[in-house]
PDB file of N, CA and C in Angstrom:
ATOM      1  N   UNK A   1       0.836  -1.180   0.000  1.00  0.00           N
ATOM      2  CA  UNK A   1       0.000   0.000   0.000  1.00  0.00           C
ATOM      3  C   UNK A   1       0.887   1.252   0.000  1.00  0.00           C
ATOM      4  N   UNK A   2       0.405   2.531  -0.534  1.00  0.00           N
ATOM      5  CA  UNK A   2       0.670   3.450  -0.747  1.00  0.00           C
ATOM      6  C   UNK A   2       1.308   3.741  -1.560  1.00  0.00           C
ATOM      7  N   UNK A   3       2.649   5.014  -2.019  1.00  0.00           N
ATOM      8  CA  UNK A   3       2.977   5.441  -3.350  1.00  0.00           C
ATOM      9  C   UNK A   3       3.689   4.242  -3.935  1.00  0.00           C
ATOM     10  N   UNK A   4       3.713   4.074  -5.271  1.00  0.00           N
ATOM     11  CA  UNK A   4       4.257   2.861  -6.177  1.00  0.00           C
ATOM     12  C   UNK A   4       6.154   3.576  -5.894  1.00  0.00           C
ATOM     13  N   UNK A   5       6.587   2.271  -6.002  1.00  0.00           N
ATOM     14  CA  UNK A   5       8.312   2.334  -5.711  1.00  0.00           C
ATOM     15  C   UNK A   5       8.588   2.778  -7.118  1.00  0.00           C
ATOM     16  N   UNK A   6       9.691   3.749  -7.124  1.00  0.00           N
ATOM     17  CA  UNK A   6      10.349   4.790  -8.770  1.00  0.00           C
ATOM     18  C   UNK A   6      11.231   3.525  -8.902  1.00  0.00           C
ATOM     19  N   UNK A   7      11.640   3.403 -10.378  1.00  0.00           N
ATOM     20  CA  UNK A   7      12.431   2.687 -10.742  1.00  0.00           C
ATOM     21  C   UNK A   7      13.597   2.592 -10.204  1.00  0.00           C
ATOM     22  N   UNK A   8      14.168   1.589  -9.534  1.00  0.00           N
ATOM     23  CA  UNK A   8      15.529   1.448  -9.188  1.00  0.00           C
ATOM     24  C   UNK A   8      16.621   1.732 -10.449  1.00  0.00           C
ATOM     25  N   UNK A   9      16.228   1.729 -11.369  1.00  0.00           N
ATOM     26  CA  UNK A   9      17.305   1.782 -12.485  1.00  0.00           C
ATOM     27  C   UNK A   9      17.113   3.437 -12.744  1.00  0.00           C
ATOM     28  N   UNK A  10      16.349   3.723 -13.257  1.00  0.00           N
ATOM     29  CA  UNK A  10      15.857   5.237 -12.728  1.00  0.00           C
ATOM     30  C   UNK A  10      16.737   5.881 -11.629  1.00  0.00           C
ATOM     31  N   UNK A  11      16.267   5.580 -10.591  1.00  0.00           N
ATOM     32  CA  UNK A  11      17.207   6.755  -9.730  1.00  0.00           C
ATOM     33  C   UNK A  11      18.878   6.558  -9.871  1.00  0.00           C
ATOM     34  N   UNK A  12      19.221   5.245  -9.620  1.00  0.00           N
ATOM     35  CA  UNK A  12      20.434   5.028  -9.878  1.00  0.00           C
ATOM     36  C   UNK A  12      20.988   5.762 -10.796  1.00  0.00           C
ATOM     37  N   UNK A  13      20.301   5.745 -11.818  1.00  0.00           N
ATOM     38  CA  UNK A  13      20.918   6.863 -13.021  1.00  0.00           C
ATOM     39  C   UNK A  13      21.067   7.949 -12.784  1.00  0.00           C
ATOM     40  N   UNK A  14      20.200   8.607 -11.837  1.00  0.00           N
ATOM     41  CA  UNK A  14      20.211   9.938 -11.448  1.00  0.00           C
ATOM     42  C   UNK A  14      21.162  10.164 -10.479  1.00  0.00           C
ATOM     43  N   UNK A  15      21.880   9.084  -9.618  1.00  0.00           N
ATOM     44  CA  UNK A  15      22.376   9.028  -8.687  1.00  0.00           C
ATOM     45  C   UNK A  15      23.951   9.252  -9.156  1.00  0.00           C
ATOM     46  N   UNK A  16      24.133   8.220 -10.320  1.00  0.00           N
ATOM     47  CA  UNK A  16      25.464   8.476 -10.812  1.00  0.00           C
ATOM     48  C   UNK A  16      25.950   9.893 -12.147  1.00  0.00           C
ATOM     49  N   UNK A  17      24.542  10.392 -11.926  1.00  0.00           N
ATOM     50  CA  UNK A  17      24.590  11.479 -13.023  1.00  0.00           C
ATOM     51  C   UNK A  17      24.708  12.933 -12.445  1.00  0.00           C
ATOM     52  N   UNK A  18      24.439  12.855 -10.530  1.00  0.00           N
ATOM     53  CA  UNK A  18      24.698  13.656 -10.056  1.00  0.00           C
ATOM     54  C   UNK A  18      26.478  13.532  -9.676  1.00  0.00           C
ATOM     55  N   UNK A  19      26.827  12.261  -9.255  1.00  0.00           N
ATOM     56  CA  UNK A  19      27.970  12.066  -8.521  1.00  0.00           C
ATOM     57  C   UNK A  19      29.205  12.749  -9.910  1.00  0.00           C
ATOM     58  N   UNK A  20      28.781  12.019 -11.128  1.00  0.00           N
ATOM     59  CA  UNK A  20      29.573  12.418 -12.437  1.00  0.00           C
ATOM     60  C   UNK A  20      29.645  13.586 -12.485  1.00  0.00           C
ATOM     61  N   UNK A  21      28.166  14.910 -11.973  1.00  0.00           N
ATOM     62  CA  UNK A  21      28.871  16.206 -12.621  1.00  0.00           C
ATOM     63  C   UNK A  21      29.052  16.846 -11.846  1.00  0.00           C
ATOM     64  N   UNK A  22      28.794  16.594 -10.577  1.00  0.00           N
ATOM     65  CA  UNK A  22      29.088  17.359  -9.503  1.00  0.00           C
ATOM     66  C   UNK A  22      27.461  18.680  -8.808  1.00  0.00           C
ATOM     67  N   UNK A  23      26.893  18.400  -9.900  1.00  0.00           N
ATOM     68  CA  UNK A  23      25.776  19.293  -9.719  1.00  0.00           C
ATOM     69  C   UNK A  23      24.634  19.369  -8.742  1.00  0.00           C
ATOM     70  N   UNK A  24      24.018  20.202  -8.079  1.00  0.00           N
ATOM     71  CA  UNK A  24      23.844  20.288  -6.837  1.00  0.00           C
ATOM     72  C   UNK A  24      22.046  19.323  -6.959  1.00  0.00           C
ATOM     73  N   UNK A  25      22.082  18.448  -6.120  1.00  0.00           N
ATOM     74  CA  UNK A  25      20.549  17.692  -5.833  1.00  0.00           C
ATOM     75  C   UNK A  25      19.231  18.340  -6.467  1.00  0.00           C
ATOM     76  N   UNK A  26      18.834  19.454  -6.588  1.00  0.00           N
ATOM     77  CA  UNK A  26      17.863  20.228  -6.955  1.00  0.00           C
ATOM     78  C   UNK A  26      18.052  20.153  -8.816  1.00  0.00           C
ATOM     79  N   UNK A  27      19.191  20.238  -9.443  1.00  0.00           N
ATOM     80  CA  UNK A  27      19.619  20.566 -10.515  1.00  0.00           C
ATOM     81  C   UNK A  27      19.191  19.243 -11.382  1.00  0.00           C
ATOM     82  N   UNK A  28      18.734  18.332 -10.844  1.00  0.00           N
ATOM     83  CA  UNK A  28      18.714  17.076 -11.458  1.00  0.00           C
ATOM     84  C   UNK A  28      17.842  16.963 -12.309  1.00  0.00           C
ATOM     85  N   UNK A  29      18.486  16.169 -13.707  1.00  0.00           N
ATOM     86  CA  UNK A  29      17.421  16.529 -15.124  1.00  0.00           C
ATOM     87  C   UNK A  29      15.735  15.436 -14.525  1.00  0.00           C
ATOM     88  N   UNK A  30      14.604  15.820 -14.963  1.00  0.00           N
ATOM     89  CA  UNK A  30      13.572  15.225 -14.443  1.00  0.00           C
ATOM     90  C   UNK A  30      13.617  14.095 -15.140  1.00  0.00           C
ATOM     91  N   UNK A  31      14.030  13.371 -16.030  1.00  0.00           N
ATOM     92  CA  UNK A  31      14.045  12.599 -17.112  1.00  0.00           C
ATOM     93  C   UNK A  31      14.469  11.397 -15.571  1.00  0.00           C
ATOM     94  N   UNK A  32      15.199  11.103 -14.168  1.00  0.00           N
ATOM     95  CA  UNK A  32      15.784  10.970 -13.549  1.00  0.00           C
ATOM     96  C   UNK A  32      14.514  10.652 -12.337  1.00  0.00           C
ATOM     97  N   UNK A  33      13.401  11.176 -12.091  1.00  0.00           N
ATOM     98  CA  UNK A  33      12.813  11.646 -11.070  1.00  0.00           C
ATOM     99  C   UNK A  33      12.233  12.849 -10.309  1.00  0.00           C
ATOM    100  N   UNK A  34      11.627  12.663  -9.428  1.00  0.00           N
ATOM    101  CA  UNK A  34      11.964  13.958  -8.794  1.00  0.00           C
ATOM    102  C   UNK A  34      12.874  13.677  -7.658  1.00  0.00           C
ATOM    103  N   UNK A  35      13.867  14.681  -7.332  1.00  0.00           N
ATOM    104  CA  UNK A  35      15.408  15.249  -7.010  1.00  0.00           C
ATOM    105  C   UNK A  35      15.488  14.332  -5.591  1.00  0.00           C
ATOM    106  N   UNK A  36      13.954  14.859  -4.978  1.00  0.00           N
ATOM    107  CA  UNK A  36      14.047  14.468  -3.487  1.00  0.00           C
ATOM    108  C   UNK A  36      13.838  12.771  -2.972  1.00  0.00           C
ATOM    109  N   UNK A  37      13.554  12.251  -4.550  1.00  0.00           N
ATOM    110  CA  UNK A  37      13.521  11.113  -4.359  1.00  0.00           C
ATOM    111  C   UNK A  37      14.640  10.330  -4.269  1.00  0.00           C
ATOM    112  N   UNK A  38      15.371  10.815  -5.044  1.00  0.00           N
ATOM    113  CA  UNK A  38      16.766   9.925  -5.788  1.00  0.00           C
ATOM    114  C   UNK A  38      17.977  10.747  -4.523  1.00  0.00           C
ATOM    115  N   UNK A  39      17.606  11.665  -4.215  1.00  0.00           N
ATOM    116  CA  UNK A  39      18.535  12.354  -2.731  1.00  0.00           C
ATOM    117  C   UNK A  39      18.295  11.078  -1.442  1.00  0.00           C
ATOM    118  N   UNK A  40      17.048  11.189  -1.729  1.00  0.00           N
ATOM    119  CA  UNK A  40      17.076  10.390  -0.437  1.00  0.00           C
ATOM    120  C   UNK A  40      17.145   8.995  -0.417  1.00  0.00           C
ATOM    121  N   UNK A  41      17.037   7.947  -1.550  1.00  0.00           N
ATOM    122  CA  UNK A  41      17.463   6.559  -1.572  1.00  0.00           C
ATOM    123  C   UNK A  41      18.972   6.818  -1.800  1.00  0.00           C
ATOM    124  N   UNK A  42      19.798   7.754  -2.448  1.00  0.00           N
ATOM    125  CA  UNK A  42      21.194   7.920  -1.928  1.00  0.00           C
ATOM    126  C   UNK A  42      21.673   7.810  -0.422  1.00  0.00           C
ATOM    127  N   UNK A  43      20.874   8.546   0.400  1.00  0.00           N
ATOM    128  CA  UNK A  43      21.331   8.854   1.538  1.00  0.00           C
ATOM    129  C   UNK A  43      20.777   7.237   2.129  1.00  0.00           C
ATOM    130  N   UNK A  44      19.939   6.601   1.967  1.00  0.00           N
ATOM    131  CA  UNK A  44      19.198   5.893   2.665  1.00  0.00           C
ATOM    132  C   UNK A  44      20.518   4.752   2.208  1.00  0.00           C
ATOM    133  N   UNK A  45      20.858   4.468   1.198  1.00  0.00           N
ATOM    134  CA  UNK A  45      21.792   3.249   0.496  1.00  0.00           C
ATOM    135  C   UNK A  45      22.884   3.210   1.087  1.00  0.00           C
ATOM    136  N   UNK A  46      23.382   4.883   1.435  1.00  0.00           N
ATOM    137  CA  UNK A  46      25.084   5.144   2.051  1.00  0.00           C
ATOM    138  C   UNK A  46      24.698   4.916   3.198  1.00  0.00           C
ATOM    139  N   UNK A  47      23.610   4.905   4.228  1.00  0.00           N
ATOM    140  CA  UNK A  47      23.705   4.645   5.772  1.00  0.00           C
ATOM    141  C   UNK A  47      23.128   2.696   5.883  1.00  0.00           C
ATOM    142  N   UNK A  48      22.727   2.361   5.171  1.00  0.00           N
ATOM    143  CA  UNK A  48      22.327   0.961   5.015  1.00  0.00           C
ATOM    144  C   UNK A  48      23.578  -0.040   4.767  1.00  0.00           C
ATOM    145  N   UNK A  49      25.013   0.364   4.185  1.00  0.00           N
ATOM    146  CA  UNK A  49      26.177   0.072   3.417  1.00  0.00           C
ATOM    147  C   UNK A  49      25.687  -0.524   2.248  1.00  0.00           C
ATOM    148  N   UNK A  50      24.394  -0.116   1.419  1.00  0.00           N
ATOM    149  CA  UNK A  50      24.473  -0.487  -0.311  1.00  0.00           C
ATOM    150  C   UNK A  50      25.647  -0.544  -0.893  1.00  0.00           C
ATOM    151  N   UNK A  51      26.429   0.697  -1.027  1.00  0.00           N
ATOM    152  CA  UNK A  51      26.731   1.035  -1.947  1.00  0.00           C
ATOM    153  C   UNK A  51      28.579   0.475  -1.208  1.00  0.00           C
ATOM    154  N   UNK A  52      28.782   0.103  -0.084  1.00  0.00           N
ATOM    155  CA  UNK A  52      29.933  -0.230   0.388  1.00  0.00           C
ATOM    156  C   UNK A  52      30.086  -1.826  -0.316  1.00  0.00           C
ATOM    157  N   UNK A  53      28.744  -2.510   0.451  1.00  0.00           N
ATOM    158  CA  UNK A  53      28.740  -3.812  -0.430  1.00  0.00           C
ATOM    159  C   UNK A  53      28.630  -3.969  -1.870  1.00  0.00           C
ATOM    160  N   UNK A  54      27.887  -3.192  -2.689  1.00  0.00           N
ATOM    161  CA  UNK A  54      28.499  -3.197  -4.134  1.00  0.00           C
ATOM    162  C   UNK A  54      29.489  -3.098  -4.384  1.00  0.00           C
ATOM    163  N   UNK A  55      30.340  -1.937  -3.795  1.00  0.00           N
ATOM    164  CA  UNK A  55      31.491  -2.002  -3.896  1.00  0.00           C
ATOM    165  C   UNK A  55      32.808  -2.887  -4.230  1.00  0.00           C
ATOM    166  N   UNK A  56      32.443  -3.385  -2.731  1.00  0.00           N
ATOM    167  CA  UNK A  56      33.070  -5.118  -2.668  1.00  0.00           C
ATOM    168  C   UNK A  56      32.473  -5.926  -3.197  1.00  0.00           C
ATOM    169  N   UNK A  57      31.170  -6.082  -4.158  1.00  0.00           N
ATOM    170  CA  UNK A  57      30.729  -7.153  -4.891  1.00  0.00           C
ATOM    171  C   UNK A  57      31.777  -6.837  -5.974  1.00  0.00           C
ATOM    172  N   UNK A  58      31.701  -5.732  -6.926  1.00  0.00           N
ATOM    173  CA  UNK A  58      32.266  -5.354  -8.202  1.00  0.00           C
ATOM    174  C   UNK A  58      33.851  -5.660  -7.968  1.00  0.00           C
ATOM    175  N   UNK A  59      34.351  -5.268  -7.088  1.00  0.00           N
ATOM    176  CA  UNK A  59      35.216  -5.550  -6.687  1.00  0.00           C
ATOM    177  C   UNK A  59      36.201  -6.881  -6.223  1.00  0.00           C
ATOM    178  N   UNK A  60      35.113  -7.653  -5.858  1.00  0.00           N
ATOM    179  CA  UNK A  60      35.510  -9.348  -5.604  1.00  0.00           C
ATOM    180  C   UNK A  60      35.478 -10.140  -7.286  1.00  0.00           C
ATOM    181  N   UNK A  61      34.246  -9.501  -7.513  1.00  0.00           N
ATOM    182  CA  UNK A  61      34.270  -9.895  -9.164  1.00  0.00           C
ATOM    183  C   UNK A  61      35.202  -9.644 -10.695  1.00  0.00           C
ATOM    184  N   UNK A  62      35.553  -8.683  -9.970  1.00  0.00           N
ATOM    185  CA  UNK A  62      36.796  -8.141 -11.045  1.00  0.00           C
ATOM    186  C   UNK A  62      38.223  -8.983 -10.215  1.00  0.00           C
ATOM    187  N   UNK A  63      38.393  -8.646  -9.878  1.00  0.00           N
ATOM    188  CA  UNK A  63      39.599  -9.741  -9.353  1.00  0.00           C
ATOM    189  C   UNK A  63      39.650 -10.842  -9.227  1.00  0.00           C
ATOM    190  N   UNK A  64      38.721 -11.529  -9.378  1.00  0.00           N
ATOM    191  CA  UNK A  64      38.343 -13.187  -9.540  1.00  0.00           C
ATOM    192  C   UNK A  64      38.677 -13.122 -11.107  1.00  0.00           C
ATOM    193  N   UNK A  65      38.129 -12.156 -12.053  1.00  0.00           N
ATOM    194  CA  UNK A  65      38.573 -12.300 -13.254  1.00  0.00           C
ATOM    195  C   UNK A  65      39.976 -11.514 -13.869  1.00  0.00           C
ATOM    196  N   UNK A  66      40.565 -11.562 -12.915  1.00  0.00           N
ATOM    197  CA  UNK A  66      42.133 -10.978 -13.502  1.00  0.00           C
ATOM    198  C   UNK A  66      42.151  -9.535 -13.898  1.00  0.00           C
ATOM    199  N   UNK A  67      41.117  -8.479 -13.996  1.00  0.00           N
ATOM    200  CA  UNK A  67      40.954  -7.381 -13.937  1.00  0.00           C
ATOM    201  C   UNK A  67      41.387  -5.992 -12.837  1.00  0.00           C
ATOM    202  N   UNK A  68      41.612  -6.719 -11.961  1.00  0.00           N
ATOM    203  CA  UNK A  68      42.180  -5.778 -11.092  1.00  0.00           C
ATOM    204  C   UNK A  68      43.511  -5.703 -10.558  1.00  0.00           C
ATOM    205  N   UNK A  69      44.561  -4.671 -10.907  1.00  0.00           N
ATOM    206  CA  UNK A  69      46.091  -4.455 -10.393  1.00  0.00           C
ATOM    207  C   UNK A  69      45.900  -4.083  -9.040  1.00  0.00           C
ATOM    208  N   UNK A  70      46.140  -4.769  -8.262  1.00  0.00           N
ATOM    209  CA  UNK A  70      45.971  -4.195  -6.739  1.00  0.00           C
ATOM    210  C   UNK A  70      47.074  -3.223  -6.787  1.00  0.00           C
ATOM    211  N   UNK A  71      48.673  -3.520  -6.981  1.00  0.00           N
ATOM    212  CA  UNK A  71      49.617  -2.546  -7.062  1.00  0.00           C
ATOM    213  C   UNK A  71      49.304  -1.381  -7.223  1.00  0.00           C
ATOM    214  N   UNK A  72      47.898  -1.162  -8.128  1.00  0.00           N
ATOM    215  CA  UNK A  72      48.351   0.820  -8.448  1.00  0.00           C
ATOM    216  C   UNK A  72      47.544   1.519  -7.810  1.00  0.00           C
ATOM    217  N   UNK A  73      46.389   0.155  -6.686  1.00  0.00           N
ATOM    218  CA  UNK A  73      45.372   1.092  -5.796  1.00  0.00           C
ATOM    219  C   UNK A  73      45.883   1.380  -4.108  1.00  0.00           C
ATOM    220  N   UNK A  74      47.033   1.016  -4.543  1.00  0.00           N
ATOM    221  CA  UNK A  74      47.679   1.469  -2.856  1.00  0.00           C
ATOM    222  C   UNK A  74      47.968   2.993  -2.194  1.00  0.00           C
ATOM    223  N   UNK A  75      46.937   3.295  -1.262  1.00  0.00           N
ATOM    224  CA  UNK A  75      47.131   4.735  -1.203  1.00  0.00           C
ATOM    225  C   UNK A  75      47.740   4.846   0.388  1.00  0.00           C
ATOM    226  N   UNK A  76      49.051   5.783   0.739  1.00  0.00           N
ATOM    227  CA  UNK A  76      49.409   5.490   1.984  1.00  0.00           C
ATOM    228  C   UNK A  76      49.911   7.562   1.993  1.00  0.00           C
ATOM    229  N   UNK A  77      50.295   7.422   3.036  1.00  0.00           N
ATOM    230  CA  UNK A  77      50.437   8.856   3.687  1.00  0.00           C
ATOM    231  C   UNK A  77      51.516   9.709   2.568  1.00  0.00           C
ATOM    232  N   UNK A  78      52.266   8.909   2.373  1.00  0.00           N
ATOM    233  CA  UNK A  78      53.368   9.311   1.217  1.00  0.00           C
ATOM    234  C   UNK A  78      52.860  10.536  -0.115  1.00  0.00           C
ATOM    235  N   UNK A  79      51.096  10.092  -0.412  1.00  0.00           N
ATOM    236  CA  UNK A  79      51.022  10.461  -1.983  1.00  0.00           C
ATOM    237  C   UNK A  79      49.749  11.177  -1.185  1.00  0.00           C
ATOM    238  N   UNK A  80      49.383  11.126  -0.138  1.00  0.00           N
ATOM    239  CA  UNK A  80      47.859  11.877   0.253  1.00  0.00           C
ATOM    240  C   UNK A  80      47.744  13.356   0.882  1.00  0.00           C
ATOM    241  N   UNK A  81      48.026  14.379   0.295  1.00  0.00           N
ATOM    242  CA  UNK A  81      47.877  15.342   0.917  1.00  0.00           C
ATOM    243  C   UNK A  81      47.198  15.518   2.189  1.00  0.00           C
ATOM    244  N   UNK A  82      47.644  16.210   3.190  1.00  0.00           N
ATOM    245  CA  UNK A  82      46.961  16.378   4.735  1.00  0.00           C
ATOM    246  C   UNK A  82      46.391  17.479   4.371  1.00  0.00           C
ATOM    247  N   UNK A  83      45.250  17.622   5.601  1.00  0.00           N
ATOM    248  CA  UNK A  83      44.867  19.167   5.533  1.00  0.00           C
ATOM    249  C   UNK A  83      45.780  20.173   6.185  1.00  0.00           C
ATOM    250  N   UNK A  84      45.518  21.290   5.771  1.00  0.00           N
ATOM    251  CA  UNK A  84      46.495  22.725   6.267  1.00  0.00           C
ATOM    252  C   UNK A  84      46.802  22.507   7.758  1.00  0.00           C
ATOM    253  N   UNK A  85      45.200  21.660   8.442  1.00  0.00           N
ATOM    254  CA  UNK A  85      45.255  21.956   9.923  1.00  0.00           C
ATOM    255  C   UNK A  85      46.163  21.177  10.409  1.00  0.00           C
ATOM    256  N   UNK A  86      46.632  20.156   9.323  1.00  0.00           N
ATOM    257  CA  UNK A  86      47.059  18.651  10.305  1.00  0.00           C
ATOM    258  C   UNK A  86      48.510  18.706  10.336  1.00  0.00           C
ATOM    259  N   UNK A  87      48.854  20.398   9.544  1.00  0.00           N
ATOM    260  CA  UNK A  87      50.493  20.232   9.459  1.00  0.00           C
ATOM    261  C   UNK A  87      51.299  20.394  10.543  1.00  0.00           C
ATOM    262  N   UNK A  88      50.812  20.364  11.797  1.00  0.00           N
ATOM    263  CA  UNK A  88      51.601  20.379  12.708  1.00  0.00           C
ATOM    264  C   UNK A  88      51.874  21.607  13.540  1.00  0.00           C
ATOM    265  N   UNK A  89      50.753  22.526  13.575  1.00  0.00           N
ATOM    266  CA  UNK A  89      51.105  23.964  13.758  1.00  0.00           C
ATOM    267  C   UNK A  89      50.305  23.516  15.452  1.00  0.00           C
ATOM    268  N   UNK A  90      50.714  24.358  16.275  1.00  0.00           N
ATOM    269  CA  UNK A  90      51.024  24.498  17.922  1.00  0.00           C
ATOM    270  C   UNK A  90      49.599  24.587  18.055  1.00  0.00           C
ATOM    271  N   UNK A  91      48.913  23.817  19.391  1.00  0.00           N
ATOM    272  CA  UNK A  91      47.359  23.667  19.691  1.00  0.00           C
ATOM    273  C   UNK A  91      47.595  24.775  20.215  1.00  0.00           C
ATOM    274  N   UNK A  92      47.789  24.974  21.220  1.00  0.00           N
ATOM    275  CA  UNK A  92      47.520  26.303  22.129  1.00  0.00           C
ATOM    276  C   UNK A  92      48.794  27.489  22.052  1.00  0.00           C
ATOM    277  N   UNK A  93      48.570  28.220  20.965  1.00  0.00           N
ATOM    278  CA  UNK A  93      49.790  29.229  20.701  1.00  0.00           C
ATOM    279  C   UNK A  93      49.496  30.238  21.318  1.00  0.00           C
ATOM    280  N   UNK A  94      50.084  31.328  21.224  1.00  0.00           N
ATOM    281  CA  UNK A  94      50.176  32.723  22.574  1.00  0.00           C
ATOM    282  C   UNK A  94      49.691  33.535  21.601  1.00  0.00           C
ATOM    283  N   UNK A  95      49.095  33.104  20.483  1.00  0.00           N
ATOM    284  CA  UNK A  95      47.703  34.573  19.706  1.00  0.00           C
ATOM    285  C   UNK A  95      46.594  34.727  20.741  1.00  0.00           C
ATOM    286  N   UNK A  96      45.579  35.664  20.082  1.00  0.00           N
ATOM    287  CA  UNK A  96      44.664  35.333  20.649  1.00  0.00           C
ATOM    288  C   UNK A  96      43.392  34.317  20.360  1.00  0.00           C
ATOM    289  N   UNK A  97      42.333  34.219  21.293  1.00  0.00           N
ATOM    290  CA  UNK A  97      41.901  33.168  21.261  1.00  0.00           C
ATOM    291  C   UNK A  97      40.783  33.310  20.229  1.00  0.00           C
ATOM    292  N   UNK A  98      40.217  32.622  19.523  1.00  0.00           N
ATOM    293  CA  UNK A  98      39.466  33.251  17.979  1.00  0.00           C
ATOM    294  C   UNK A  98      37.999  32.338  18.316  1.00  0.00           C
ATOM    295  N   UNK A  99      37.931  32.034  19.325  1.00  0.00           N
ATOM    296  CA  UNK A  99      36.419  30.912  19.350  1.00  0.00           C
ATOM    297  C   UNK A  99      36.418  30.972  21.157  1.00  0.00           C
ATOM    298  N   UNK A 100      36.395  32.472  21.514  1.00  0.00           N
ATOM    299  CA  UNK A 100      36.294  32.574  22.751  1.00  0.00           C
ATOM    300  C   UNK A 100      35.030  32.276  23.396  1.00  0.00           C
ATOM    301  N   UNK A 101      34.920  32.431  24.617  1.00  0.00           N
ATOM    302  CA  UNK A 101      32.707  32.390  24.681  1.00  0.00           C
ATOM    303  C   UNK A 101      32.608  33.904  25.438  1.00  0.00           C
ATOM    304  N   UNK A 102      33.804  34.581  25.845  1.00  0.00           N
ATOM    305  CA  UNK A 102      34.053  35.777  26.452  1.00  0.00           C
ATOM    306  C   UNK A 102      35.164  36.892  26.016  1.00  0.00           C
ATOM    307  N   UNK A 103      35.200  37.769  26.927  1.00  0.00           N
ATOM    308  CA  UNK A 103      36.700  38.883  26.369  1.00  0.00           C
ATOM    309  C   UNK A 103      37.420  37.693  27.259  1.00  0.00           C
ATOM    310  N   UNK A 104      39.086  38.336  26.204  1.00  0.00           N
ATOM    311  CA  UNK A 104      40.320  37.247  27.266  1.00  0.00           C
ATOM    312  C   UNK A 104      40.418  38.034  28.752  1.00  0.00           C
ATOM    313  N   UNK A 105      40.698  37.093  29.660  1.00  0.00           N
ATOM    314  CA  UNK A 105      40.798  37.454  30.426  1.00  0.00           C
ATOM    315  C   UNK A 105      42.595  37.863  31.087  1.00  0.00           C
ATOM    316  N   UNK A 106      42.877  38.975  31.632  1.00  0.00           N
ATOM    317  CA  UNK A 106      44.306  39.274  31.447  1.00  0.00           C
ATOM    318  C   UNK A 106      44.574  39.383  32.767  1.00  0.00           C
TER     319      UNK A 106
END
């Protein structure tokens, strides 16, 4: 009972047609759905692990068939940029304090 389920092949399309252009949830061609549908079986798939276990399905399956170089997917600290924050700069330095809840007190 109640609204009929949108095509799974349908949103999916919409799903990888947002991820491909980068374009914001609202922007989505209707040919796809409507936006709030295909937003939210995204969100619903990434907290369920859908899309983790596909992952590792496509993934177990390509390497069972000789398709996958593990060698060139190795990613380690060496090649991964850190963020600005993580470079090592002093927690509590002698500026002032920028996320006070008051004036400093002196």
């Amino acid at each position: 009972m109640g609204r009929p389920v949108r095509d799974r092949r349908q949103v999916l399309n919409g799903i990888l047609w947002k991820l491909s252009t980068g374009a914001a949830w609202r922007d989505l061609p209707e040919r796809y759905g409507p936006w709030k549908t295909v937003y939210e079986r995204f969100r619903r798939w990434s907290a369920d692990g859908t899309w983790d276990r596909l992952l590792a399905h496509v993934q177990q399956h390509s390497d069972a068939i000789g398709e996958v170089d593990w060698s060139i997917v190795c990613v380690d600290s060496t090649i991964v940029r850190a963020h600005q924050h993580a470079a090592g700069a002093r927690k509590g330095g002698s500026g002032p304090a920028k996320h006070s809840a008051g004036p400093a007190a002196d």
